[in-house]
N, C-alpha and C. Protein backbone atom coordinates (compact mmCIF):
# COMPACT_ATOMS: atom_id res chain seq x y z
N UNK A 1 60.81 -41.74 129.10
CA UNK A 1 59.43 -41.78 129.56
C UNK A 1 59.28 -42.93 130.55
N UNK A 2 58.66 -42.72 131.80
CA UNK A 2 58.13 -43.71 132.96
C UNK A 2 57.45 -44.58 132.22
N UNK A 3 57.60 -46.28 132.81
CA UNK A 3 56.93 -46.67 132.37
C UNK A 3 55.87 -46.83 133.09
N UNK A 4 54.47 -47.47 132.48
CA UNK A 4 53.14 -47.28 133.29
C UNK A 4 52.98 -48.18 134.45
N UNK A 5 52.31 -48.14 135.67
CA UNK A 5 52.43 -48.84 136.91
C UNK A 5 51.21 -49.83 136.32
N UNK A 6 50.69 -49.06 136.03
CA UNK A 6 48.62 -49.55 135.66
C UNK A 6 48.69 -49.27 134.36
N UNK A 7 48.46 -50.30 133.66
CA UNK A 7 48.01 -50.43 131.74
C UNK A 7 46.82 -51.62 131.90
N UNK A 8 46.26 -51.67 132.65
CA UNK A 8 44.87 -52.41 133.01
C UNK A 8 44.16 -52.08 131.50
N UNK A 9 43.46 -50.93 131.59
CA UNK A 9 42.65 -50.40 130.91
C UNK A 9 43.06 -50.18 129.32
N UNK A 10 44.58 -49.96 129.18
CA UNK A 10 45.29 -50.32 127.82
C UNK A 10 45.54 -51.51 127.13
N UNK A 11 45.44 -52.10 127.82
CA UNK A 11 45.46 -53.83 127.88
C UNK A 11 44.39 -54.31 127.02
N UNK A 12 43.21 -53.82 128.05
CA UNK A 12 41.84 -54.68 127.68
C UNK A 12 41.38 -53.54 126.34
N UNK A 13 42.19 -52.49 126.21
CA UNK A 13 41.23 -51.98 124.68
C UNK A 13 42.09 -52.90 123.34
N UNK A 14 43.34 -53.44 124.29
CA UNK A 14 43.86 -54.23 122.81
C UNK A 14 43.55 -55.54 122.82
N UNK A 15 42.44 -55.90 124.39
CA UNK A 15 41.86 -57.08 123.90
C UNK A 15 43.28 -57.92 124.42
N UNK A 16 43.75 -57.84 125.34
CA UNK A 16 45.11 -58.36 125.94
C UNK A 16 44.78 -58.62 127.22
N UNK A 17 44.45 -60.25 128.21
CA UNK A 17 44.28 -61.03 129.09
C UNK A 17 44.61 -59.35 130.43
N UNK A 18 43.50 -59.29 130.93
CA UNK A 18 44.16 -58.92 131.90
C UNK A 18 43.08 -59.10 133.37
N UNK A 19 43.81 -58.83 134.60
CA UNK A 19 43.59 -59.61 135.92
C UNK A 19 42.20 -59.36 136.47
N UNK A 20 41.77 -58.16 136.08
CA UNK A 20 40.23 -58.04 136.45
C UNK A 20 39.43 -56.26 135.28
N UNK A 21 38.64 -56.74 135.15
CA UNK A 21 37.58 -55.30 134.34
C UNK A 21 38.60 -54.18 134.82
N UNK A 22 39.09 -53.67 133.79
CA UNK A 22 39.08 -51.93 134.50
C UNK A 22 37.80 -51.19 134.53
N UNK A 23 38.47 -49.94 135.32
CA UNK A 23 37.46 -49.05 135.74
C UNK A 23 38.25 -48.12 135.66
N UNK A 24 37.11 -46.92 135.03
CA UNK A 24 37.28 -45.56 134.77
C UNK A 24 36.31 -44.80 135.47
N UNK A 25 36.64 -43.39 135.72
CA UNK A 25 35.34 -42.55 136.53
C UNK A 25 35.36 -41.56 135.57
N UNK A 26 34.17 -41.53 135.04
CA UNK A 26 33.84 -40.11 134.55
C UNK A 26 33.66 -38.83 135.48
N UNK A 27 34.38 -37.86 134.28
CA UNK A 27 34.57 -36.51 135.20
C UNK A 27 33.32 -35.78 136.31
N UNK A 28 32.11 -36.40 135.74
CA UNK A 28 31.49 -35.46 135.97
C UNK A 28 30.84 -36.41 137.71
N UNK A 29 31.35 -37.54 137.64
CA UNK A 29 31.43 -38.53 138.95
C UNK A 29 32.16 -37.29 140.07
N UNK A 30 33.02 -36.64 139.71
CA UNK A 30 34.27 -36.19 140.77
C UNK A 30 33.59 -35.07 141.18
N UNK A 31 32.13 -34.25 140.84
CA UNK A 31 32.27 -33.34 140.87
C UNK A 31 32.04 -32.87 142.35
N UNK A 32 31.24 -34.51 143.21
CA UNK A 32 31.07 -34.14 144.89
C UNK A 32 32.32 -34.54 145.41
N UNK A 33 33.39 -34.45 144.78
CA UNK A 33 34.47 -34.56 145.86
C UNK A 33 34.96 -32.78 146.43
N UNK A 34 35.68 -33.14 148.00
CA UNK A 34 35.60 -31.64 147.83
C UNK A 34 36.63 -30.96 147.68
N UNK A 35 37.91 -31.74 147.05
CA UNK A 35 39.23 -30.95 146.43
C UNK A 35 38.64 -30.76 144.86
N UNK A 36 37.33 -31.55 144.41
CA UNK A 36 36.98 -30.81 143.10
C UNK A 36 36.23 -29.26 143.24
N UNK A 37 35.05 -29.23 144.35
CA UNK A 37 34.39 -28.03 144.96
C UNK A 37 35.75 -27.01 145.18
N UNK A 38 37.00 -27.23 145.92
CA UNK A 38 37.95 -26.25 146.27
C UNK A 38 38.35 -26.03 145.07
N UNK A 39 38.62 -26.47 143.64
CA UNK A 39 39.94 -26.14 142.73
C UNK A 39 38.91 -25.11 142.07
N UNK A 40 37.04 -25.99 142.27
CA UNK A 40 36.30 -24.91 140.95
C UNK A 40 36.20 -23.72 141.20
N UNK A 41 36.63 -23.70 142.95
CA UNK A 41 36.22 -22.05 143.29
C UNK A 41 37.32 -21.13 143.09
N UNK A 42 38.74 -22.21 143.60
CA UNK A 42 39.65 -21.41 142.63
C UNK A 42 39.91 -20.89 141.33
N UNK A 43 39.35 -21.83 140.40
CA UNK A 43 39.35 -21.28 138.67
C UNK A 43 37.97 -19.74 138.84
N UNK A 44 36.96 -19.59 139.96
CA UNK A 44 36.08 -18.25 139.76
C UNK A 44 35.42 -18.67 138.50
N UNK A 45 35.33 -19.75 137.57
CA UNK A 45 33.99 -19.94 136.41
C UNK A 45 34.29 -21.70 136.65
N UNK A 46 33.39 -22.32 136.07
CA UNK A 46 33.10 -23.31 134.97
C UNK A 46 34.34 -23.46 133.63
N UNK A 47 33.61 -23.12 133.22
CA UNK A 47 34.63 -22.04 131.92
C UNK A 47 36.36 -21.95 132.00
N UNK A 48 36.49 -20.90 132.85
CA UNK A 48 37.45 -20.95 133.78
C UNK A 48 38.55 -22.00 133.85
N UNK A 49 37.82 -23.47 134.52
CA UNK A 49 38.02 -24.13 134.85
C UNK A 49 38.55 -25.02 133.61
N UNK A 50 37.82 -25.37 132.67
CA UNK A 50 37.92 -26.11 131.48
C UNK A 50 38.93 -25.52 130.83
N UNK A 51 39.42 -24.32 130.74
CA UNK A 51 40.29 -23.74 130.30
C UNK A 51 41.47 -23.40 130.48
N UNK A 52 41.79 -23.51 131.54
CA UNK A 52 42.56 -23.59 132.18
C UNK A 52 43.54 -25.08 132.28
N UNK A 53 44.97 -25.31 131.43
CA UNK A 53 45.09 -26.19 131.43
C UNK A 53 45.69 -27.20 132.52
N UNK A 54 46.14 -26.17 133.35
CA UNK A 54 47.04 -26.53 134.99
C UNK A 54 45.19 -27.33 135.91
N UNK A 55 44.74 -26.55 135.94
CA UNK A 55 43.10 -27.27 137.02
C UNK A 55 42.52 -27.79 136.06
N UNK A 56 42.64 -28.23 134.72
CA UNK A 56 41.60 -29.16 134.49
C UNK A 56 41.84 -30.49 134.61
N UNK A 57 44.05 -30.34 134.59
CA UNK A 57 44.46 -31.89 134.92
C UNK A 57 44.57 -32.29 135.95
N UNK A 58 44.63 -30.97 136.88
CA UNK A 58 44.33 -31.32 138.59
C UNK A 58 42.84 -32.19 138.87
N UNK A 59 41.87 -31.95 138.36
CA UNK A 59 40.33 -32.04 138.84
C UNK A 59 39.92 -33.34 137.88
N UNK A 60 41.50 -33.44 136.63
CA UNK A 60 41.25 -34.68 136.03
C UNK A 60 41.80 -36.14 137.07
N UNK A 61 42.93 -35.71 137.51
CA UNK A 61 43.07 -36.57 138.22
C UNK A 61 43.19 -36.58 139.98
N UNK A 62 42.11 -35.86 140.19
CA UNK A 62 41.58 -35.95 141.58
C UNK A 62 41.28 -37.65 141.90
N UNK A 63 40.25 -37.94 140.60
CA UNK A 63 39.64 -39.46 141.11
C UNK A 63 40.36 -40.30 141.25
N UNK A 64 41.55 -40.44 140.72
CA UNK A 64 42.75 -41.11 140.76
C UNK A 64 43.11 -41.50 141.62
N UNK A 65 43.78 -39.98 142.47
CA UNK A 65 44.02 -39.76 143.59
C UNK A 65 43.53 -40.37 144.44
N UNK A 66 42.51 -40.58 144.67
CA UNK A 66 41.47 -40.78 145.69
C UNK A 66 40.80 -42.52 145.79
N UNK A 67 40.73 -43.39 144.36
CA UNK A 67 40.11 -44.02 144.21
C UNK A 67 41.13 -45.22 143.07
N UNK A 68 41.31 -46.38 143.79
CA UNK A 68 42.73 -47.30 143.11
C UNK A 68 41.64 -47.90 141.25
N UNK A 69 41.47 -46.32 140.38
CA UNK A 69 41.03 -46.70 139.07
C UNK A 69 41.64 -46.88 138.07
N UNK A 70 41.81 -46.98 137.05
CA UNK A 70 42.37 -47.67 135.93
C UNK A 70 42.73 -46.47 135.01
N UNK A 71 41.91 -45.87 134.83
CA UNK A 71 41.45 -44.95 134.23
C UNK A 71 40.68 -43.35 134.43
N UNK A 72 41.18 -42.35 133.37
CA UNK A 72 40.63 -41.37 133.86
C UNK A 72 40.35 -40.45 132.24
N UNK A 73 39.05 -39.19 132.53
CA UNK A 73 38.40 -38.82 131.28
C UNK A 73 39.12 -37.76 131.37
N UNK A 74 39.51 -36.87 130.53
CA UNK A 74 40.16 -35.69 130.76
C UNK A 74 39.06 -34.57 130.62
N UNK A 75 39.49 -33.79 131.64
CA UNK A 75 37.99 -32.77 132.22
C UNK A 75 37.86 -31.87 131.17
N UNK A 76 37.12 -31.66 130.39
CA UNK A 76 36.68 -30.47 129.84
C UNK A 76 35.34 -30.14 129.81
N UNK A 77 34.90 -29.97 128.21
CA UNK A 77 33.37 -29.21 128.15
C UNK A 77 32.64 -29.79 127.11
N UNK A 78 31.67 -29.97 126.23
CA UNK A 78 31.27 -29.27 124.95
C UNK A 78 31.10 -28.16 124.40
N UNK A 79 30.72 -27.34 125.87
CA UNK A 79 30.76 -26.06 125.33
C UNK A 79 32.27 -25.13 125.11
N UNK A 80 33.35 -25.54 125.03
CA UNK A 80 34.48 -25.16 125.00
C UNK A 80 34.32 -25.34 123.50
N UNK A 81 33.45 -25.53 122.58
CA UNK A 81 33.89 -25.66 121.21
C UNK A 81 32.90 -24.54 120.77
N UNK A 82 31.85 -23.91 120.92
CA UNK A 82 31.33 -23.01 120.69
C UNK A 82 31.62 -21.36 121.08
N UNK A 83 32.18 -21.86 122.24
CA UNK A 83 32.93 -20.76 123.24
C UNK A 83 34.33 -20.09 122.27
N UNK A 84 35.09 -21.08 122.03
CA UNK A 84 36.47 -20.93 120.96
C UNK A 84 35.83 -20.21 119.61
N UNK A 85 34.49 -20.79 119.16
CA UNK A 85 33.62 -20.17 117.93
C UNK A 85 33.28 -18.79 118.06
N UNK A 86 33.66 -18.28 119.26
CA UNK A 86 33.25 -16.81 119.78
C UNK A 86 31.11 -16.38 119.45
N UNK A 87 30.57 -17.96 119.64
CA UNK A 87 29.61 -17.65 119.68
C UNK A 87 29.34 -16.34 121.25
N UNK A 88 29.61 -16.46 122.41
CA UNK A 88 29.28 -15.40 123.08
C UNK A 88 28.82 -16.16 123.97
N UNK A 89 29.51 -17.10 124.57
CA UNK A 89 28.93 -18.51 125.71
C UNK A 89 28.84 -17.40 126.93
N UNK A 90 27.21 -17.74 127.98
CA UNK A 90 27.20 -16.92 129.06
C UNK A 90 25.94 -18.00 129.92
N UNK A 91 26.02 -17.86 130.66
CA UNK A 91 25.38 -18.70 131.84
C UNK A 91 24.12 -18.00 132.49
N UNK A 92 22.71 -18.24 131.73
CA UNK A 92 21.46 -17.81 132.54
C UNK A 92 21.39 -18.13 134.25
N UNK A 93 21.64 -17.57 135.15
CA UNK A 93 21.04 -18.53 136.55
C UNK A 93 19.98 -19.16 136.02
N UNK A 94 19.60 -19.85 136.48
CA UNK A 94 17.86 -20.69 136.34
C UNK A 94 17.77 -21.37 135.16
N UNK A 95 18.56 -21.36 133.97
CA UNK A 95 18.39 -21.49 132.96
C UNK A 95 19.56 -22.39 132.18
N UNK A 96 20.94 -22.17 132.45
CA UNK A 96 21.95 -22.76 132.00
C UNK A 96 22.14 -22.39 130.79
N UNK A 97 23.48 -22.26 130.00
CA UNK A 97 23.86 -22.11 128.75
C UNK A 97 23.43 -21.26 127.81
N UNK A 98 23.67 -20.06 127.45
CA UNK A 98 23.21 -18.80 126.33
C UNK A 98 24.01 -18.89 125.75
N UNK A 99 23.89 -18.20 124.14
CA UNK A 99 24.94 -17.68 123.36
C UNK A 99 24.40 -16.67 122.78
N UNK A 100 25.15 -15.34 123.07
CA UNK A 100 25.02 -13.88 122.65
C UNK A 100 25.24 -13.81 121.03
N UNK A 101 25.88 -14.62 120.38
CA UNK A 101 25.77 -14.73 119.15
C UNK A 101 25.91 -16.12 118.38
N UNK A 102 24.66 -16.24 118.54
CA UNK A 102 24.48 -18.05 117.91
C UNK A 102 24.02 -18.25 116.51
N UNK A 103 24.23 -19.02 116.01
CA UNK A 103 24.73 -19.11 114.28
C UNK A 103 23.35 -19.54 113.85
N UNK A 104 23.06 -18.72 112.85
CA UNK A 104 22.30 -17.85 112.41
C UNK A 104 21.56 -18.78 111.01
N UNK A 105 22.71 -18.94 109.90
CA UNK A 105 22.17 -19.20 108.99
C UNK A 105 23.41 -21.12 108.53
């Protein structure tokens, strides 16, 4: 296994001297970049996208790419846990987030 170039951010969660604050970008920071706009249109959903385990580590580490950070969130959902529940996850326009069969009792 490589060893790490950047343990900035591993450092300071063990509370271990290091040269300045890390920084992390949350996923949902990346989403106006526009190799994130190109990969989502490639995955054709949201959904899609989160699921997919090849583009979600692409679009995880876009910010990376792009921006000398410490750290990075790994892209997914919440709704990827209801979706797996086969509640029946579907997307109102205007509205955001349905479930065709949502739990009941």
């Amino acid at each position: 296994m490589a060893e790490l170039q950047n343990d900035r951010f591993l450092k300071a969660l063990l509370r271990e001297p290091v040269d300045m604050t890390p920084v992390w970008m949350m996923r949902q920071a990346g989403r106006y970049l526009p190799e994130y706009r190109a990969t989502r249109t490639q995955a054709g959903s949201f959904m899609d996208l989160c699921t997919n385990p090849d583009l979600a580590c692409e679009v995880t580490l876009q910010p990376l790419e792009r921006y000398p950070l410490d750290a990075a969130i790994l892209f997914s959902d919440i709704l990827t846990i209801p979706d797996a529940m086969g509640l029946g996850l579907y997307f109102e326009t205007g509205k955001g987030p349905k479930f065709k069969n949502p739990v009941q009792d």
